[in-house]
Protein backbone atom coordinates (compact mmCIF):
# COMPACT_ATOMS: atom_id res chain seq x y z
CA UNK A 1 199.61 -60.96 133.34
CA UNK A 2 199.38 -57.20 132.29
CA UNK A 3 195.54 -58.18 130.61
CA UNK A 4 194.44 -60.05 134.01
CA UNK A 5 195.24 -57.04 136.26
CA UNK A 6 193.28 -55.07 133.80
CA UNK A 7 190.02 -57.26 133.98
CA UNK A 8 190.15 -57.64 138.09
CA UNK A 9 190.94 -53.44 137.91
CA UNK A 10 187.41 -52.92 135.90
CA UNK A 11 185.43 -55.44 137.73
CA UNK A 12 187.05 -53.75 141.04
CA UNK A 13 185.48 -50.11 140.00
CA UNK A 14 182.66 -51.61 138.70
CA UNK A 15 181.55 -52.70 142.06
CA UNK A 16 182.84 -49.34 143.96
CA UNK A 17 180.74 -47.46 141.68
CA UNK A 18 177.81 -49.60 142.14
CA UNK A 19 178.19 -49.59 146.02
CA UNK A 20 179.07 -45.63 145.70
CA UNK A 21 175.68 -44.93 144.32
CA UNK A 22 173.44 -47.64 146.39
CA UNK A 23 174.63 -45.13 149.27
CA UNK A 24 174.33 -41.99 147.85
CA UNK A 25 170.43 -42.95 146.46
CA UNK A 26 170.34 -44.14 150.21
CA UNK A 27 171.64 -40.69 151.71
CA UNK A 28 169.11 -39.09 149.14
CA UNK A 29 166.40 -40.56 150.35
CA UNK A 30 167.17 -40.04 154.13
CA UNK A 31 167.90 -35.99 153.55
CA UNK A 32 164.68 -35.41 151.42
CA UNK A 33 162.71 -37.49 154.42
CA UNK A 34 164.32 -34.92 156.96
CA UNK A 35 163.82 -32.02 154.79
CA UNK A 36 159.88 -33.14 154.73
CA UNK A 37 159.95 -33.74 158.37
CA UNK A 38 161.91 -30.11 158.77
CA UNK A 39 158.92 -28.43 156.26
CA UNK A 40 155.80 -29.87 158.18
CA UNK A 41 154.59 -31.40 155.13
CA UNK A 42 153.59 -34.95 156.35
CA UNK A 43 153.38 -38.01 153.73
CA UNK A 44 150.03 -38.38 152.03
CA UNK A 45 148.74 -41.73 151.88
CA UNK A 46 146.44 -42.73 149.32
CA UNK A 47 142.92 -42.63 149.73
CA UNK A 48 141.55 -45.35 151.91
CA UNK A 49 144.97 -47.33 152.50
CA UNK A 50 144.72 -48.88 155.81
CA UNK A 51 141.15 -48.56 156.58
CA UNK A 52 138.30 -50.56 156.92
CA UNK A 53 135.32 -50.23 154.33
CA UNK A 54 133.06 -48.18 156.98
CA UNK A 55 136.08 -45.84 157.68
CA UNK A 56 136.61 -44.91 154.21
CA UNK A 57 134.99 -41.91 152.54
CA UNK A 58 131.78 -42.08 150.95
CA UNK A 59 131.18 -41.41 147.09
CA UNK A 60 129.62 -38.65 146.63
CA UNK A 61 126.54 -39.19 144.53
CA UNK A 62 125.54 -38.84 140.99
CA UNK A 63 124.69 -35.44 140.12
CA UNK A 64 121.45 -35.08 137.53
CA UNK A 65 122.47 -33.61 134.61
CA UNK A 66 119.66 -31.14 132.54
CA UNK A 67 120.53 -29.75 129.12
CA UNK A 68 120.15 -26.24 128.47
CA UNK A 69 117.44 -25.64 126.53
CA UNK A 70 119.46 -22.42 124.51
CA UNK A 71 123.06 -24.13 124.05
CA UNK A 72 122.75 -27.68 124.85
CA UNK A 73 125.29 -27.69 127.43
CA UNK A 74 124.42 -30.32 130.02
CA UNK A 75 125.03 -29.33 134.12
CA UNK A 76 123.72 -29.89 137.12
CA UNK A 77 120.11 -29.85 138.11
CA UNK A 78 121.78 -27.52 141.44
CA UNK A 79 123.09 -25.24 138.93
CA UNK A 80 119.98 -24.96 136.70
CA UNK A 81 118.55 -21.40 136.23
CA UNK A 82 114.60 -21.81 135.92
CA UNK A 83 112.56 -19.39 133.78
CA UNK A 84 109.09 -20.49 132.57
CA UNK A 85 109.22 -23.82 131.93
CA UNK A 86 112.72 -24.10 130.26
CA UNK A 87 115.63 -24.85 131.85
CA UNK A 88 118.98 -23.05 131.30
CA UNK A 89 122.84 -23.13 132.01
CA UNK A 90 122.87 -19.16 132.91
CA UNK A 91 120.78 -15.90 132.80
CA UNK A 92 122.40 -14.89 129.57
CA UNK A 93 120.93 -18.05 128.08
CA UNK A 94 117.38 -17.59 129.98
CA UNK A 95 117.34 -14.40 127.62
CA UNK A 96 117.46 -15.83 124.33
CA UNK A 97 114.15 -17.50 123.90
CA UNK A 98 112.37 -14.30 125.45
CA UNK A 99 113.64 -12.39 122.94
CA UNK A 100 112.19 -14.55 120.05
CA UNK A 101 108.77 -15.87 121.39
């Protein structure tokens, strides 16, 4: 009799501790909403959730990409610093084939 009181005790604070922390995840939950609410910092969607396609941001477009003709790095044809007829990442680079033609 001992053994079966034992068995219904465990299964007994099994549940309690499963209900205790179904509520406390619960009361978690509802301070760190109020503490958001309290900071002014509003819940961020993701982008596009709950709009139609015409209401959702445009991509912005492919950027050209030139390589430098010094370093080979590749950027933007916005970004591109013109001298002669090369084309280079930055001034320092415009320099370098000056200096040896």
């Amino acid at each position: 009799m001992n053994r079966e009181v034992k068995k219904e005790g465990r299964g007994l604070m099994l549940l309690k501790f499963l209900l205790f922390s179904v509520i406390a995840y619960v009361v978690i939950r509802f301070v760190r909403g109020l503490m958001i609410g309290l900071n002014g910092q509003p819940k961020v969607a993701k982008a596009g959730a709950g709009q139609t396609p015409r209401q959702r941001p445009q991509r912005a477009s492919a950027a050209l990409m030139i390589r430098c003709a010094a370093c080979g790095t590749f950027i933007t044809e916005s970004s591109a610093v013109l001298s002669g007829s090369h084309v280079f990442c930055s001034d320092s680079c415009a320099k370098i084939p000056m200096q040896r033609t």
